[in-house]
C-alpha atoms as a PDB file:
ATOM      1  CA  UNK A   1       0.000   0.000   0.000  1.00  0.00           C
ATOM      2  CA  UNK A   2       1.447   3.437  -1.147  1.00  0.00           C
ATOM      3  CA  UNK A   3       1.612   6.184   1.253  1.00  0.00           C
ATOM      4  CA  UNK A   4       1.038   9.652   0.195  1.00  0.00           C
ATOM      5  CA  UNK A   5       1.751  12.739   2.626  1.00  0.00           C
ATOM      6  CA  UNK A   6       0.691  15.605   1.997  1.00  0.00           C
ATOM      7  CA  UNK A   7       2.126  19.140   3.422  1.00  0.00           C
ATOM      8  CA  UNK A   8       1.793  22.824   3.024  1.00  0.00           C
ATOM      9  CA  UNK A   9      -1.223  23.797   3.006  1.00  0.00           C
ATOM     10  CA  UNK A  10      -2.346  26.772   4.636  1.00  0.00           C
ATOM     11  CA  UNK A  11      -3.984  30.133   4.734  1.00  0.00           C
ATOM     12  CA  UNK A  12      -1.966  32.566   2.130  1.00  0.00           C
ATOM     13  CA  UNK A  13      -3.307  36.543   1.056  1.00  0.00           C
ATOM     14  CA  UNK A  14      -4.473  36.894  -2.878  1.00  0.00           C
ATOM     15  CA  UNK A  15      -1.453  37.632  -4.940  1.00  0.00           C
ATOM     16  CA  UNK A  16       1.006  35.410  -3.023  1.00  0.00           C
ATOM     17  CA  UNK A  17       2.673  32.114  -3.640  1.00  0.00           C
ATOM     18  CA  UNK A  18       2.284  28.772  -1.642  1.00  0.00           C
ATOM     19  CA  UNK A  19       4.124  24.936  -2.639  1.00  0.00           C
ATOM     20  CA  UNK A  20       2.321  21.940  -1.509  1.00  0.00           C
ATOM     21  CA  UNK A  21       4.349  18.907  -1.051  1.00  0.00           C
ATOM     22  CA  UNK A  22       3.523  14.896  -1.587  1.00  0.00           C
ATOM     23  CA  UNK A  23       6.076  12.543  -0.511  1.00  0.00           C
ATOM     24  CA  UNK A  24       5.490   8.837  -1.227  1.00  0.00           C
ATOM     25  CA  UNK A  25       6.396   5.718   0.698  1.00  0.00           C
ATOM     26  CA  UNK A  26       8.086   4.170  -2.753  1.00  0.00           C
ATOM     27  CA  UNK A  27      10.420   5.406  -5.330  1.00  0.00           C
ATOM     28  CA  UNK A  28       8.647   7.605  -7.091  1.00  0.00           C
ATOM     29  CA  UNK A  29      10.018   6.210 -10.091  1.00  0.00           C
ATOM     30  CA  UNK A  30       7.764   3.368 -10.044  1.00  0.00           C
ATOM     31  CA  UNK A  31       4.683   5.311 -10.898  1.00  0.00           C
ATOM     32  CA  UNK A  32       2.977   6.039 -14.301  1.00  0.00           C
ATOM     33  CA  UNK A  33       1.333   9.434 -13.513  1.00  0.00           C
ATOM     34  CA  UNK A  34       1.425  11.849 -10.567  1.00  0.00           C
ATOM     35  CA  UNK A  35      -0.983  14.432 -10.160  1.00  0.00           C
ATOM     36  CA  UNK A  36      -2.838  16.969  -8.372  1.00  0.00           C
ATOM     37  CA  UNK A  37      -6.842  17.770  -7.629  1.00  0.00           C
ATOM     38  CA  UNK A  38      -8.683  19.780  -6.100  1.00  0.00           C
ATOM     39  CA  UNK A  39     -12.198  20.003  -4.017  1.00  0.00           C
ATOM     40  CA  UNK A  40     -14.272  22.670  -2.683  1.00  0.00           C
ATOM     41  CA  UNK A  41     -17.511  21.878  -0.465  1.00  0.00           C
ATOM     42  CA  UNK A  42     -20.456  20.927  -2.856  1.00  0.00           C
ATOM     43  CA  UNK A  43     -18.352  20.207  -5.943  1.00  0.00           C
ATOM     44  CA  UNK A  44     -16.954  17.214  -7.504  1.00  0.00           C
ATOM     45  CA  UNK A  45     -13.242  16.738  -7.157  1.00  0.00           C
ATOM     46  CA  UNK A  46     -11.598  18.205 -10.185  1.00  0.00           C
ATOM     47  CA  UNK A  47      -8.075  18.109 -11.990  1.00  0.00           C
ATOM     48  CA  UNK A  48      -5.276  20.867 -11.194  1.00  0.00           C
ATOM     49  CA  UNK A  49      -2.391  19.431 -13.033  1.00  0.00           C
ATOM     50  CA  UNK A  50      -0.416  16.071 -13.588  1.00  0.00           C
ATOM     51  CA  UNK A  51       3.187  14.769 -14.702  1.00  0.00           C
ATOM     52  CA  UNK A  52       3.576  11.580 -16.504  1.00  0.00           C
ATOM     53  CA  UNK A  53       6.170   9.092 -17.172  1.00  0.00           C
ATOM     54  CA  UNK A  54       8.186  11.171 -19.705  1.00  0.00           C
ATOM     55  CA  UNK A  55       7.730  14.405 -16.960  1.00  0.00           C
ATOM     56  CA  UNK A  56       4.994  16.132 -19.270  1.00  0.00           C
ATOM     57  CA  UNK A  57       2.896  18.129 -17.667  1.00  0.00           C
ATOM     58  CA  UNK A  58      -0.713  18.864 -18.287  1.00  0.00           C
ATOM     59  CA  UNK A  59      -2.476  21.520 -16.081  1.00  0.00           C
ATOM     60  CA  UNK A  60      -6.129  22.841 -15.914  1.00  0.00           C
ATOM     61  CA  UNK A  61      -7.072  26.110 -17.948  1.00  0.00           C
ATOM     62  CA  UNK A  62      -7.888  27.947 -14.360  1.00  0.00           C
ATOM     63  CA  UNK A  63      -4.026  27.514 -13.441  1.00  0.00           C
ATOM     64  CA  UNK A  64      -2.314  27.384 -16.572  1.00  0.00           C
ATOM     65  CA  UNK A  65       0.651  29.850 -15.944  1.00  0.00           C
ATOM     66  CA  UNK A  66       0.185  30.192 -12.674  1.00  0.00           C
ATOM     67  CA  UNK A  67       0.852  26.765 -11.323  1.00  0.00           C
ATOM     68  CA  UNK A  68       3.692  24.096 -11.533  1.00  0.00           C
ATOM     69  CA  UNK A  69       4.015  20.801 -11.147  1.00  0.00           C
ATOM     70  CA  UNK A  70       7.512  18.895 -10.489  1.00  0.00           C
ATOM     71  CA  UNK A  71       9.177  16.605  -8.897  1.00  0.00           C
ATOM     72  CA  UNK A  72      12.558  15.590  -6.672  1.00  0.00           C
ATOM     73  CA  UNK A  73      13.245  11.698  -7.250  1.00  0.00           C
ATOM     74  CA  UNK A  74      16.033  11.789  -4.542  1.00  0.00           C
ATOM     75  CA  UNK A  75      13.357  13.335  -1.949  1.00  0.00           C
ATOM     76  CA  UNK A  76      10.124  10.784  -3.362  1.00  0.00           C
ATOM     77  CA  UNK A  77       8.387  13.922  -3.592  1.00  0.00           C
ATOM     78  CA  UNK A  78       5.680  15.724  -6.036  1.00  0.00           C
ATOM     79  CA  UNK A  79       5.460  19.383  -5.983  1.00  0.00           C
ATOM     80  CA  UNK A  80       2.638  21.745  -6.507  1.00  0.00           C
ATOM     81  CA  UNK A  81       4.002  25.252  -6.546  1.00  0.00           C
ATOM     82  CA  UNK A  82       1.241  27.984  -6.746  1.00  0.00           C
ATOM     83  CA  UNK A  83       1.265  31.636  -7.908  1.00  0.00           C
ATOM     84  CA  UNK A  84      -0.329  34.371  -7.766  1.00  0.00           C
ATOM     85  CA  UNK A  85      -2.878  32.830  -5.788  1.00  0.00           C
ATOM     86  CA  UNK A  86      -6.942  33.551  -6.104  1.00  0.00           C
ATOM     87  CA  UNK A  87      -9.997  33.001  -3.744  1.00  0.00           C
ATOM     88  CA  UNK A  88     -10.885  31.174  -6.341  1.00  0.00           C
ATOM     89  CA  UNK A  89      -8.406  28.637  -5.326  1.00  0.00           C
ATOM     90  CA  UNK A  90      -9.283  28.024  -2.194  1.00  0.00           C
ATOM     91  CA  UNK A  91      -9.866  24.221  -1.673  1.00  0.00           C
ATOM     92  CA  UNK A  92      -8.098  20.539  -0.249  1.00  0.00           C
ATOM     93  CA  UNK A  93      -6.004  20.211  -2.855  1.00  0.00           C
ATOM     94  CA  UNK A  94      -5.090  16.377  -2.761  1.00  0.00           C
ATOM     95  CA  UNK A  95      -2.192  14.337  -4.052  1.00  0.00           C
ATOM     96  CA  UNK A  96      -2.766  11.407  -6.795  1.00  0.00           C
ATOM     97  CA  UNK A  97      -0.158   8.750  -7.546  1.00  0.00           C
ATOM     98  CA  UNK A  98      -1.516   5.701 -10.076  1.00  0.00           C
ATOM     99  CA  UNK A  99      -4.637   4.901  -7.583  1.00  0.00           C
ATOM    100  CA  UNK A 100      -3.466   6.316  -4.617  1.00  0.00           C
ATOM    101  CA  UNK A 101      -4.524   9.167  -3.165  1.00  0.00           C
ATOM    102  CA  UNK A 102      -3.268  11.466  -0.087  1.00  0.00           C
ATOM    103  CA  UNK A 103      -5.502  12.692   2.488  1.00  0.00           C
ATOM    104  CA  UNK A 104      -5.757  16.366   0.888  1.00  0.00           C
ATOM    105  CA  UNK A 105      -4.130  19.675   2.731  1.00  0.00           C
ATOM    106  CA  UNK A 106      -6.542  22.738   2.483  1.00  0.00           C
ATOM    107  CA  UNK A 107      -4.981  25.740   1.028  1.00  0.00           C
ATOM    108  CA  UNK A 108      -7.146  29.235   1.741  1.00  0.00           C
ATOM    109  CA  UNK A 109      -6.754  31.876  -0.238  1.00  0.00           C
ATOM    110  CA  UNK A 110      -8.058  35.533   1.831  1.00  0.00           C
ATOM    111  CA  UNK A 111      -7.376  38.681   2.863  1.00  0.00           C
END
């Protein structure tokens, strides 16, 4: 069983920058496709962004140029590193790894 932690979340004014970490319990060499989501109260969970095999990344139109997704093989860890940060974005943003999924870190985005 994969484990996925999930860190740095928080609460972070409009305008700023934040970087939400996933470390896994195995190499994360091993995987296909690492992603991220997100989900607010009352909505389905939706995409953010993702990294495959070949490290292409894909992200969502709402965070295209804002967001970026990477990763540090010798720490096991996915990044999500946010900017210029929106209400808009306030939600658990959770961790995805093949079928595996991290317990989400809510990220809040006020003045």
């Amino acid at each position: 069983q994969v484990q996925l932690v999930e860190s740095g979340g928080g609460l972070v004014e409009p305008g700023w920058s934040r970087r939400l970490a996933c470390k896994t319990s195995e190499s994360i060499w091993k995987f296909n496709t690492m992603g991220w989501y997100r989900q607010v109260p009352g909505k389905e969970r939706e995409f953010v962004a993702s990294l495959d095999g070949s490290d292409t990344a894909n992200y969502s139109d709402s965070v295209k140029s804002r967001f970026t997704i990477f990763k540090d093989t010798r720490k096991n860890t996915l990044y999500l590193h946010m900017n210029l940060l929106e209400p808009e974005d306030t939600a658990v943003y959770f961790c995805n790894v093949d079928v595996y999924w991290g317990q989400g870190t809510q990220v809040t985005v006020s003045s």
